[in-house]
Protein backbone atom coordinates (compact mmCIF):
# COMPACT_ATOMS: atom_id res chain seq x y z
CA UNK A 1 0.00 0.00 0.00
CA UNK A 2 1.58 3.54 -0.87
CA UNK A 3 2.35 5.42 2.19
CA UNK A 4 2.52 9.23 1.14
CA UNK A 5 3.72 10.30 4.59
CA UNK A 6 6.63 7.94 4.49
CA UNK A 7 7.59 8.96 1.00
CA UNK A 8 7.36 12.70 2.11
CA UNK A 9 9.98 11.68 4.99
CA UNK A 10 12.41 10.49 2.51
CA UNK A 11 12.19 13.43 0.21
CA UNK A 12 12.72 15.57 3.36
CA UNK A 13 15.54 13.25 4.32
CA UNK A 14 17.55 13.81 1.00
CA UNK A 15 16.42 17.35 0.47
CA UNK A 16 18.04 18.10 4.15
CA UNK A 17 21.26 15.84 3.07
CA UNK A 18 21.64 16.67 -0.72
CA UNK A 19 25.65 16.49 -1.04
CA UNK A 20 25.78 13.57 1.11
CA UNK A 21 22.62 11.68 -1.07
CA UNK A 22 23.90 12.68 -4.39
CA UNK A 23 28.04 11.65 -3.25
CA UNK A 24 26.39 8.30 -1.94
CA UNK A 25 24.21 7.77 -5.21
CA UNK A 26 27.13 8.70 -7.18
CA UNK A 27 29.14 5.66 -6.14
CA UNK A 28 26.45 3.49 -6.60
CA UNK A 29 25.57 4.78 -10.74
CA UNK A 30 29.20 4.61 -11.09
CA UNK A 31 29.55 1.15 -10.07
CA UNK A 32 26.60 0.00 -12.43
CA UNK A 33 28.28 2.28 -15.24
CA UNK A 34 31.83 0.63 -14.71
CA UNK A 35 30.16 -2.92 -14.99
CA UNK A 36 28.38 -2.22 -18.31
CA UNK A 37 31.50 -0.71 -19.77
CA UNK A 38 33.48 -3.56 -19.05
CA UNK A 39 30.84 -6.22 -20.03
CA UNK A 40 30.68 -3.80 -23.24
CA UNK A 41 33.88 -3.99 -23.63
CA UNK A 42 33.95 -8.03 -22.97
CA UNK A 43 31.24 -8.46 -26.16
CA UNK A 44 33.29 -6.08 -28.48
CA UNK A 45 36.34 -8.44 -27.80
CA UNK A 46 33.99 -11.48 -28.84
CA UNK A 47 32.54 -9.93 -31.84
CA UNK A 48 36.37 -9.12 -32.63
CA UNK A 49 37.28 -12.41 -32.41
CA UNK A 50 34.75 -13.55 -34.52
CA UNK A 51 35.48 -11.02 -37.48
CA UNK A 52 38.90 -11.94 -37.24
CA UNK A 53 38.26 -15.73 -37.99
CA UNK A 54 35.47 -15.44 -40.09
CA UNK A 55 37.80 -14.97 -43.14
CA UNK A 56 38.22 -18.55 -43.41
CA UNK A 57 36.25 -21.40 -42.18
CA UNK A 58 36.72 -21.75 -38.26
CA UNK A 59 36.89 -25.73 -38.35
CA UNK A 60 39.28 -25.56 -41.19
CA UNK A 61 42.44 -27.27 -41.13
CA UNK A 62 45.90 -26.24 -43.44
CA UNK A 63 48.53 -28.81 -43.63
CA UNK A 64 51.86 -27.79 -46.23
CA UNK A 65 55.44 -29.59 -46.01
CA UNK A 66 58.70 -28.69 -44.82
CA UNK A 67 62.29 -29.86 -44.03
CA UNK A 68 63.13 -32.67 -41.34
CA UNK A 69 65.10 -31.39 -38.72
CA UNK A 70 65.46 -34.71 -36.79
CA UNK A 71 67.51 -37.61 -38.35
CA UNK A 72 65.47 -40.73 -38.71
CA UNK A 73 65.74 -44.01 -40.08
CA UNK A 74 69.25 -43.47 -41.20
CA UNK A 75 67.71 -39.99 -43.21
CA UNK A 76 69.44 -37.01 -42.67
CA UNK A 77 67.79 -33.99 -40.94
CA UNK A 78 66.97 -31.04 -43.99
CA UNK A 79 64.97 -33.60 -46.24
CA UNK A 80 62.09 -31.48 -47.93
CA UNK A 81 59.03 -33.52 -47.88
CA UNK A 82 56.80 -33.55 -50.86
CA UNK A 83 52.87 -34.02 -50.33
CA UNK A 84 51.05 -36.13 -53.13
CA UNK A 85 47.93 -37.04 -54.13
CA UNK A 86 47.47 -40.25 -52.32
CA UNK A 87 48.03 -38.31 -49.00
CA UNK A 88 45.21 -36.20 -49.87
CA UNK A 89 43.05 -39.24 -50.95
CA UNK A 90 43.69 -42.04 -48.44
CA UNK A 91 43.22 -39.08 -45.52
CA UNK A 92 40.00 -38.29 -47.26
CA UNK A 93 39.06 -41.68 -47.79
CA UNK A 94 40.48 -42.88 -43.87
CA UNK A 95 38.43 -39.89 -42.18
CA UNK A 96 35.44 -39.57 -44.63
CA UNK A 97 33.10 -39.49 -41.94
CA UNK A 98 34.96 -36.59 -40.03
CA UNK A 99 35.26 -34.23 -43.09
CA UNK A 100 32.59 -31.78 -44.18
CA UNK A 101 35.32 -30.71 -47.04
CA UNK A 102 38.44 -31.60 -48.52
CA UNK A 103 40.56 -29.99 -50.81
CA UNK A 104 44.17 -29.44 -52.06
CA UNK A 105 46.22 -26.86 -53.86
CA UNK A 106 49.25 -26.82 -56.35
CA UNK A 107 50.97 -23.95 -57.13
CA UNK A 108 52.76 -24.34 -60.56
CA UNK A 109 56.21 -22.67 -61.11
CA UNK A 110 57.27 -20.43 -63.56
CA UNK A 111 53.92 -19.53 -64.96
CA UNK A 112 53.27 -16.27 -67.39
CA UNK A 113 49.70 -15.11 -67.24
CA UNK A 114 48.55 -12.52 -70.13
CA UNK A 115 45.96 -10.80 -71.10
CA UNK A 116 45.67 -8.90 -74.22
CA UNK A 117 49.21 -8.73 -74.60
CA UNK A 118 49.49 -7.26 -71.09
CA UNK A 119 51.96 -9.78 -68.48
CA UNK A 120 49.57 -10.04 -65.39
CA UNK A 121 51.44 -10.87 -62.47
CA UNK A 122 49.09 -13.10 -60.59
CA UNK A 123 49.90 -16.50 -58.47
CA UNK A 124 48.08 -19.64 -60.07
CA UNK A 125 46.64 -22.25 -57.96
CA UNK A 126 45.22 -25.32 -58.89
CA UNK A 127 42.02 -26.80 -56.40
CA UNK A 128 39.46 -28.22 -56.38
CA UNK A 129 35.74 -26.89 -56.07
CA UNK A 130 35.50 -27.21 -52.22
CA UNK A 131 38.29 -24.64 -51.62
CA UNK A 132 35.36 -21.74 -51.74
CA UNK A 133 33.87 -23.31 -48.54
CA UNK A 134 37.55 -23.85 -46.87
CA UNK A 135 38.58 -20.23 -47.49
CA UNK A 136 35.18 -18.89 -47.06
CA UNK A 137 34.86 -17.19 -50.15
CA UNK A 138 32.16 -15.60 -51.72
CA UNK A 139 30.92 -15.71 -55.73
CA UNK A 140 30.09 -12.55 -57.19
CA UNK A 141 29.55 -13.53 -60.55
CA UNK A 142 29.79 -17.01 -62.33
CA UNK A 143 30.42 -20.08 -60.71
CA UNK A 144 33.79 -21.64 -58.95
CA UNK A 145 35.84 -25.06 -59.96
CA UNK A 146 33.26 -28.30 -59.83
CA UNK A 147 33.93 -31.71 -60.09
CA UNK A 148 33.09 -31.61 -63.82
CA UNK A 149 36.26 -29.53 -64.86
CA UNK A 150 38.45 -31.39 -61.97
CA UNK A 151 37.62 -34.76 -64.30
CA UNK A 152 37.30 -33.13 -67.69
CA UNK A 153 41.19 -31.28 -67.12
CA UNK A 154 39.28 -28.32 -68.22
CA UNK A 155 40.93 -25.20 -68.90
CA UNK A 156 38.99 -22.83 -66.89
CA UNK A 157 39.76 -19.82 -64.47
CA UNK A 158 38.18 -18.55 -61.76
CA UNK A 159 39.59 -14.76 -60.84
CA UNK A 160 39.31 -12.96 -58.37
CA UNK A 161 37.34 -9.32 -57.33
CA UNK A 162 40.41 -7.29 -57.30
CA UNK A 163 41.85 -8.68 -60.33
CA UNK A 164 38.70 -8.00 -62.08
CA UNK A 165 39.21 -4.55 -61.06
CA UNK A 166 42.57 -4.11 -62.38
CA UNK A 167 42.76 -5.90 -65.27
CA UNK A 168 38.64 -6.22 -66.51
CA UNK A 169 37.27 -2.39 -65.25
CA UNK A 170 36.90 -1.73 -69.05
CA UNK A 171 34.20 -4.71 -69.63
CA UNK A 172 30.60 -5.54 -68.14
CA UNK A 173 31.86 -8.59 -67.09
CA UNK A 174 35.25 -11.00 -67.61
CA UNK A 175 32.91 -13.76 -67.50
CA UNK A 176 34.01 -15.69 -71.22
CA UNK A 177 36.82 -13.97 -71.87
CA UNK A 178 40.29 -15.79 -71.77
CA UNK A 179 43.60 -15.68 -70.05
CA UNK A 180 46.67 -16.78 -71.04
CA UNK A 181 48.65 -19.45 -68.81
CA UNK A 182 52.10 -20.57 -70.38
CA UNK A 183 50.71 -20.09 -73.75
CA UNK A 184 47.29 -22.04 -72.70
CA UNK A 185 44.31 -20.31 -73.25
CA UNK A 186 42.00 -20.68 -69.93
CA UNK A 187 38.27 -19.52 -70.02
CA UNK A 188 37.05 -17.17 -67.45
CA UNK A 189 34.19 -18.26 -65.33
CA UNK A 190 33.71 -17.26 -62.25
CA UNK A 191 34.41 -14.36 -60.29
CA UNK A 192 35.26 -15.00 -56.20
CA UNK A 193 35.87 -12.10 -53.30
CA UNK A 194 37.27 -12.40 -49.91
CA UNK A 195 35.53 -11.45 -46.75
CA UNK A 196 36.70 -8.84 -44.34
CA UNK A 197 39.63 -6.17 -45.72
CA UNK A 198 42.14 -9.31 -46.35
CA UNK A 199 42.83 -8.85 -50.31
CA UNK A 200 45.42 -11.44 -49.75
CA UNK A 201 44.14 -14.38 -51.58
CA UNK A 202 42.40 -12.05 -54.39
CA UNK A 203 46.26 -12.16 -55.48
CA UNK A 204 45.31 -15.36 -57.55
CA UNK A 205 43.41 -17.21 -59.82
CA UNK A 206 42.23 -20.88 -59.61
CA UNK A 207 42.58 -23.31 -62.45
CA UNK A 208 41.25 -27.60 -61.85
CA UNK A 209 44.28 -29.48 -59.85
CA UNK A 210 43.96 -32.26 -62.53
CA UNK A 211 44.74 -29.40 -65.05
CA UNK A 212 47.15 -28.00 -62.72
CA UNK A 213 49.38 -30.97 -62.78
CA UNK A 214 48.92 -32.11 -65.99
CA UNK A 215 49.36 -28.94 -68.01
CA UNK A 216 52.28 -27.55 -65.59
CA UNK A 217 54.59 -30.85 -65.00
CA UNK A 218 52.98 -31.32 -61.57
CA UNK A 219 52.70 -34.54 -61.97
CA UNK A 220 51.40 -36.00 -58.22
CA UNK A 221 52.47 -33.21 -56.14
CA UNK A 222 50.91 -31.22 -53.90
CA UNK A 223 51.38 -28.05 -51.73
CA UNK A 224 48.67 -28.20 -49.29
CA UNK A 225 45.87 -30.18 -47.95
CA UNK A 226 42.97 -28.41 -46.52
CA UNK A 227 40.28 -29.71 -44.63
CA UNK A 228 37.18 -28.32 -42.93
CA UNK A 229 35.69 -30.47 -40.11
CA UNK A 230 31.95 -29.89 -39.08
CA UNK A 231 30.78 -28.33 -35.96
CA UNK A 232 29.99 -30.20 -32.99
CA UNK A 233 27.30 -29.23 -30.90
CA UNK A 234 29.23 -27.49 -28.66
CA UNK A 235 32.86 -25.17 -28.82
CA UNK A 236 34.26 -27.62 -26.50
CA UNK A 237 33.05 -31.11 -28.47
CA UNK A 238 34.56 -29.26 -31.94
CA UNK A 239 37.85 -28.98 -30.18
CA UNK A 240 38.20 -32.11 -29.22
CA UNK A 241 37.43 -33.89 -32.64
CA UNK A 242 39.50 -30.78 -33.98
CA UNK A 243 42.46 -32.50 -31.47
CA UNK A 244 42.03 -36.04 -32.89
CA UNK A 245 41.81 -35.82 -36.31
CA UNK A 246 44.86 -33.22 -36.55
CA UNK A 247 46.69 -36.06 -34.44
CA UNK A 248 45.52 -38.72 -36.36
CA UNK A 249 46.37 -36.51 -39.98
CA UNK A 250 49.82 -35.58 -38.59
CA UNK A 251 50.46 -39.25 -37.42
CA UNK A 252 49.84 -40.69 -40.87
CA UNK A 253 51.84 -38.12 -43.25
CA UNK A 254 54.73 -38.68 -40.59
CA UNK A 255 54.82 -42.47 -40.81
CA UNK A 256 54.03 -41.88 -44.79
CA UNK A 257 57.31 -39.44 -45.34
CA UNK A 258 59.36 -41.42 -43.24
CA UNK A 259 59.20 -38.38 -40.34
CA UNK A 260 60.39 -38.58 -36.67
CA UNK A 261 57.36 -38.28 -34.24
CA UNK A 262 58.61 -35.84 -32.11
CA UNK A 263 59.85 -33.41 -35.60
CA UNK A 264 57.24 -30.98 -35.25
CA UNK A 265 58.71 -28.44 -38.12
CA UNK A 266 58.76 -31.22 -41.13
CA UNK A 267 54.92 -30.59 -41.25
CA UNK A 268 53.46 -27.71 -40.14
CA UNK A 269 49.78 -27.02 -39.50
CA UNK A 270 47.33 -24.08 -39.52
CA UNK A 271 44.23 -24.63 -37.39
CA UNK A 272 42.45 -21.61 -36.82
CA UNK A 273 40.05 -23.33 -34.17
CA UNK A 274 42.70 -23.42 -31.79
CA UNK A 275 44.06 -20.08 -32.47
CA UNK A 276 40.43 -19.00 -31.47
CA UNK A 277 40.57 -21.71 -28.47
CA UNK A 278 43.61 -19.69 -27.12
CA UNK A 279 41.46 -15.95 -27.90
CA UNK A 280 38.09 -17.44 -26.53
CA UNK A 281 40.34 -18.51 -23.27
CA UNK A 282 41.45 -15.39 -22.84
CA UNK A 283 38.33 -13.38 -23.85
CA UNK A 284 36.74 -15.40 -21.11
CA UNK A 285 39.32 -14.71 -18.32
CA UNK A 286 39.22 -11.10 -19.36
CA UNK A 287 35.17 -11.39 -18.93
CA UNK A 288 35.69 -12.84 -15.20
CA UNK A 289 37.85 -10.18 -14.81
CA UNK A 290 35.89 -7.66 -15.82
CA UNK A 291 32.96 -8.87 -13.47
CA UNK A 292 35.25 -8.71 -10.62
CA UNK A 293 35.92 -5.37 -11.11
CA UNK A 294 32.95 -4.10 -11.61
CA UNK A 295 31.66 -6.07 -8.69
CA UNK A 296 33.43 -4.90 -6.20
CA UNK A 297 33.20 -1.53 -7.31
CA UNK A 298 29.18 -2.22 -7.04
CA UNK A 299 30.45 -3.34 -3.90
CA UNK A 300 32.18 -0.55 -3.02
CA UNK A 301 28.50 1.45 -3.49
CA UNK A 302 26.78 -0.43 -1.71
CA UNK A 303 28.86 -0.23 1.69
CA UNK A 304 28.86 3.74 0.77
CA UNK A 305 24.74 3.53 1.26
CA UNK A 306 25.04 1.28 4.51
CA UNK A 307 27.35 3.73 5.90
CA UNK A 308 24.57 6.66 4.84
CA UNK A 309 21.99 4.90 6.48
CA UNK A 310 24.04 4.47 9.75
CA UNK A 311 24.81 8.09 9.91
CA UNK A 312 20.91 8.46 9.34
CA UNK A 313 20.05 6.17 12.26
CA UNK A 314 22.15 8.36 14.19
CA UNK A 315 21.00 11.21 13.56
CA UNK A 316 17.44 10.02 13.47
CA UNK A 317 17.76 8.34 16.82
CA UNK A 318 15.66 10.37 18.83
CA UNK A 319 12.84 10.32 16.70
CA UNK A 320 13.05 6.85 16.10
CA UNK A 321 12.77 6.58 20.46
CA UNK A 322 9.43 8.53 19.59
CA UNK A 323 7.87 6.33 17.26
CA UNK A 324 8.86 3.35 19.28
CA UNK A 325 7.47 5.14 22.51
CA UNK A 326 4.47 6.11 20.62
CA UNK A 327 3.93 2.56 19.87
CA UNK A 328 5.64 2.16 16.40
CA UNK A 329 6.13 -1.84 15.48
CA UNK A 330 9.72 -2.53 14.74
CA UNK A 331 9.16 -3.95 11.49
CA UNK A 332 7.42 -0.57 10.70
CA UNK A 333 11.22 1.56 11.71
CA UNK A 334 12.77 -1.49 9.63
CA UNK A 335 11.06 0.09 6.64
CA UNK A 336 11.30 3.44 7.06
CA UNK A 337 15.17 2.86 6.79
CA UNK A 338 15.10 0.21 4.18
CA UNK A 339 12.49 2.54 1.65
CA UNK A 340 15.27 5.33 1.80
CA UNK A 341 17.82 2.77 1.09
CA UNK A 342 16.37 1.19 -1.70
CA UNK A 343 15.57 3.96 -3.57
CA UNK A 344 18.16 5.85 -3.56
CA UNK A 345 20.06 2.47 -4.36
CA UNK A 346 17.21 2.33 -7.52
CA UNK A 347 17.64 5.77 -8.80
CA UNK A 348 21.58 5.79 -8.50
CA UNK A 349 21.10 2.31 -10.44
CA UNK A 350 19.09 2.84 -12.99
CA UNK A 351 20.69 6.47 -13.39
CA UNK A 352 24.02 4.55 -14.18
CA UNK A 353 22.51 1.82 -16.34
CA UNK A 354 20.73 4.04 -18.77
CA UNK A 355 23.94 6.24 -19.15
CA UNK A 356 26.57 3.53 -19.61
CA UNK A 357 23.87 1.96 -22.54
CA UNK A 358 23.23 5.06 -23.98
CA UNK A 359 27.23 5.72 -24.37
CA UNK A 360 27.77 2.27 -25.73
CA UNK A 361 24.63 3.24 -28.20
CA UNK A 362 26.41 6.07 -29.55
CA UNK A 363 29.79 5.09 -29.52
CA UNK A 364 30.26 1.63 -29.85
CA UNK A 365 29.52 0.84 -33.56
CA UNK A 366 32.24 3.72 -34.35
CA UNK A 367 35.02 1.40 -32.28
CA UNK A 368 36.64 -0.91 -34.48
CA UNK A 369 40.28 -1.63 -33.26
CA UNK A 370 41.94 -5.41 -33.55
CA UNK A 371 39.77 -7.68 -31.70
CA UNK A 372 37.31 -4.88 -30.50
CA UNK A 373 34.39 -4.62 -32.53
CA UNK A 374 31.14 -2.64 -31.71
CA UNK A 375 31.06 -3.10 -27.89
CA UNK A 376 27.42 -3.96 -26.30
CA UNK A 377 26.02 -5.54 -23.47
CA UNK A 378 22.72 -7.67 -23.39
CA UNK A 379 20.16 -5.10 -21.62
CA UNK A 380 18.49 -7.83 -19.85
CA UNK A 381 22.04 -9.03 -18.28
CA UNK A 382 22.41 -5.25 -17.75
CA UNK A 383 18.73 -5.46 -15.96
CA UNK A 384 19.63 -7.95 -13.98
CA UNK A 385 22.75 -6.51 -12.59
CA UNK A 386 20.37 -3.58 -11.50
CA UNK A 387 17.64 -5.36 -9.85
CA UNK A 388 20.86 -7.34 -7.86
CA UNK A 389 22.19 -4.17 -6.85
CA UNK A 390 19.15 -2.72 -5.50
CA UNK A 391 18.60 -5.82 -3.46
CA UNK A 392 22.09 -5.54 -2.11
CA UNK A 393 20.56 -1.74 -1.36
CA UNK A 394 18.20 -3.63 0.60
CA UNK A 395 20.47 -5.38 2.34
CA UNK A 396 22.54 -2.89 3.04
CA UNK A 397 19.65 -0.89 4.82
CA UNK A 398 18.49 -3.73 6.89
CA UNK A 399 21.51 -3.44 9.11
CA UNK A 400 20.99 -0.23 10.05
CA UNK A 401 17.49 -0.41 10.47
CA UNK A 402 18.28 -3.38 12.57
CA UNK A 403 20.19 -1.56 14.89
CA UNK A 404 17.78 0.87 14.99
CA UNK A 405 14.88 -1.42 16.46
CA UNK A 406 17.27 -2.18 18.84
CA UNK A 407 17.33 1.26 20.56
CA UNK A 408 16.20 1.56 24.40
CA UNK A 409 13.14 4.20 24.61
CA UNK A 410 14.76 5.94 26.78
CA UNK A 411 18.24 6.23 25.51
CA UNK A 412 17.24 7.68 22.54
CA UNK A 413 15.11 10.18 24.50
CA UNK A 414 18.33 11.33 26.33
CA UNK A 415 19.78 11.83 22.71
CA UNK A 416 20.49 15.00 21.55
């Protein structure tokens, strides 16, 4: 039931103690505003990690050879190994199951691309039509390598967005026309772009792997093997399958190429899940962090209030003698103390919460720095952090109001 008399005690309570209400409530928005900040903060660094390994597939796996650096079986240590097909097909075929996509790459050497009697200088790759998934490429015009021209050795070329810039702003589209690869003529048919800023891989074009190796004395050889796993239904099951079938893939090319177990440079291995495993760790202990923090700085407004309200009951204690003498119920002094508690606790609160959400409103899309990107916070989190704090308000008033049911009549009477 609304009590207008006990409302018009607290208004007369904070009007008489402005500074000292607005100090105290100041600590108490301040802590809320801290906490959303740093949560803020925390989300920006996930959505940063995310951007940053959304440019290829996150269960993707890149395997390319090196040199031994450990003798074994009577080889000497600075053997390059060579990848072939059959790695590529009897780890596809061994782990078929496992493998959303599989794909290779050979780069040729010594190519000349032209075009129009202009030398483009442009890496060529040779894949297959799965590589658009791996490297999580998009088509903007056209179509990518299929199966079809993988069998058929065709002679066709998939550029790329930037080169179609440079080298094709004069036409519609490059779709049909033809470049020239070592004095082979390769039909244009497909147009790919990279996501994010990373023009790295718009460097080159794509051509079959059969073609590849046939046209370019590649004979079996490879450069990479790329894989992309599926997800598991949760970050910690993909990681673990992630674990086993790199073991499992590194085990087998080792004992293929003739390479000590414990040579961990003869091979080498991309795996951008577990580059994100290590940035999700430490997103997650900054996030702890940050709730610590803000915590105790919540904290920190909280025991502000408590000490408020004990200066209160001081002050208040003769009247407080009064009411009990003039029969007030102790549960009825209880609330008077609490009510000023809590809302001051509220307003302070909700004061902080609005202005830390409007600030990351208006200034968090414009924040894009390495692994920062558009800092937020989930209002109803946010919510919930207020509704907490103005039960800790509550808490924090009880004490006092305790010890203020606990006064004798008559020593409060004697108080001046």
């Amino acid at each position: 039931m609304f009590d207008i008399e006990r409302w018009q005690e607290i208004f007369d309570t904070i009007r008489k103690n402005k500074l000292r209400t607005f100090l105290t409530g100041l600590s108490v928005a301040s802590g809320i505003f801290i906490l959303v900040i740093l949560l803020g903060f925390g989300q920006g660094m996930q959505n940063g990690i995310d951007a940053e390994f959304k440019e290829d597939a996150a269960t993707s796996i890149w395997v390319w050879p090196n040199r031994t650096t450990i003798e074994y079986k009577g080889l000497n240590p600075g053997r390059r190994i060579q990848l072939r097909n059959e790695n590529y097909e009897a780890i596809s075929s061994a782990n078929k199951e496992d493998i959303e996509k599989a794909s290779m790459l050979y780069f040729p050497r010594g190519t000349q691309m032209v075009y129009n009697n202009d030398l483009l200088v442009y890496e060529v790759a040779g894949t297959n039509g799965n590589l658009q998934s791996i490297e999580n490429e998009f088509l903007s015009e056209g179509r990518y390598i299929n199966e079809t021209d993988v069998q058929q050795n065709a002679k066709v070329v998939v550029i790329s967005n930037k080169i179609k810039r440079e080298v094709f702003s004069h036409l519609e589209s490059p779709l049909g026309e033809y470049l020239m690869i070592s004095g082979a003529g390769f039909k244009i048919v497909g147009v790919f772009g990279e996501h994010g800023e990373n023009e790295g891989e718009e460097e080159r074009v794509f051509i079959p792997i059969t073609t590849a190796q046939l046209a370019f004395n590649g004979a079996d050889r490879l450069n990479n093997l790329n894989y992309m796993l599926p997800e598991m239904e949760s970050f910690e099951a993909t990681i673990k399958k992630n674990d086993e079938f790199t073991k499992e893939l590194l085990s087998y090319l080792k004992q293929y190429h003739d390479v000590a177990p414990e040579d961990e440079r003869a091979i080498r291995l991309w795996n951008p899940i577990q580059e994100a495993k290590r940035f999700y760790t430490l997103g997650t202990a900054i996030e702890i962090f940050f709730w610590v923090v803000g915590l105790f700085t919540i904290i920190a407004g909280v025991v502000s209030v408590s000490n408020i309200m004990l200066i209160v009951v001081k002050e208040r204690t003769r009247e407080i003698g009064i009411r009990k003498a003039l029969g007030a119920q102790p549960w009825s002094i209880i609330g008077m103390i609490m009510h000023e508690a809590i809302f001051v606790t509220a307003i302070a609160g909700f004061s902080g919460l609005i202005f830390s959400m409007g600030l990351l409103e208006i200034v968090g899309p414009e924040i894009e720095v390495d692994y920062i990107l558009n800092p937020s916070v989930d209002f109803k989190v946010a919510l919930s952090t207020v509704i907490l704090l103005i039960g800790a308000g509550a808490l924090a008033g009880f004490f006092p109001a305790w010890k203020a049911v606990r006064v004798q009549v008559i020593e409060a009477l004697k108080e001046e």
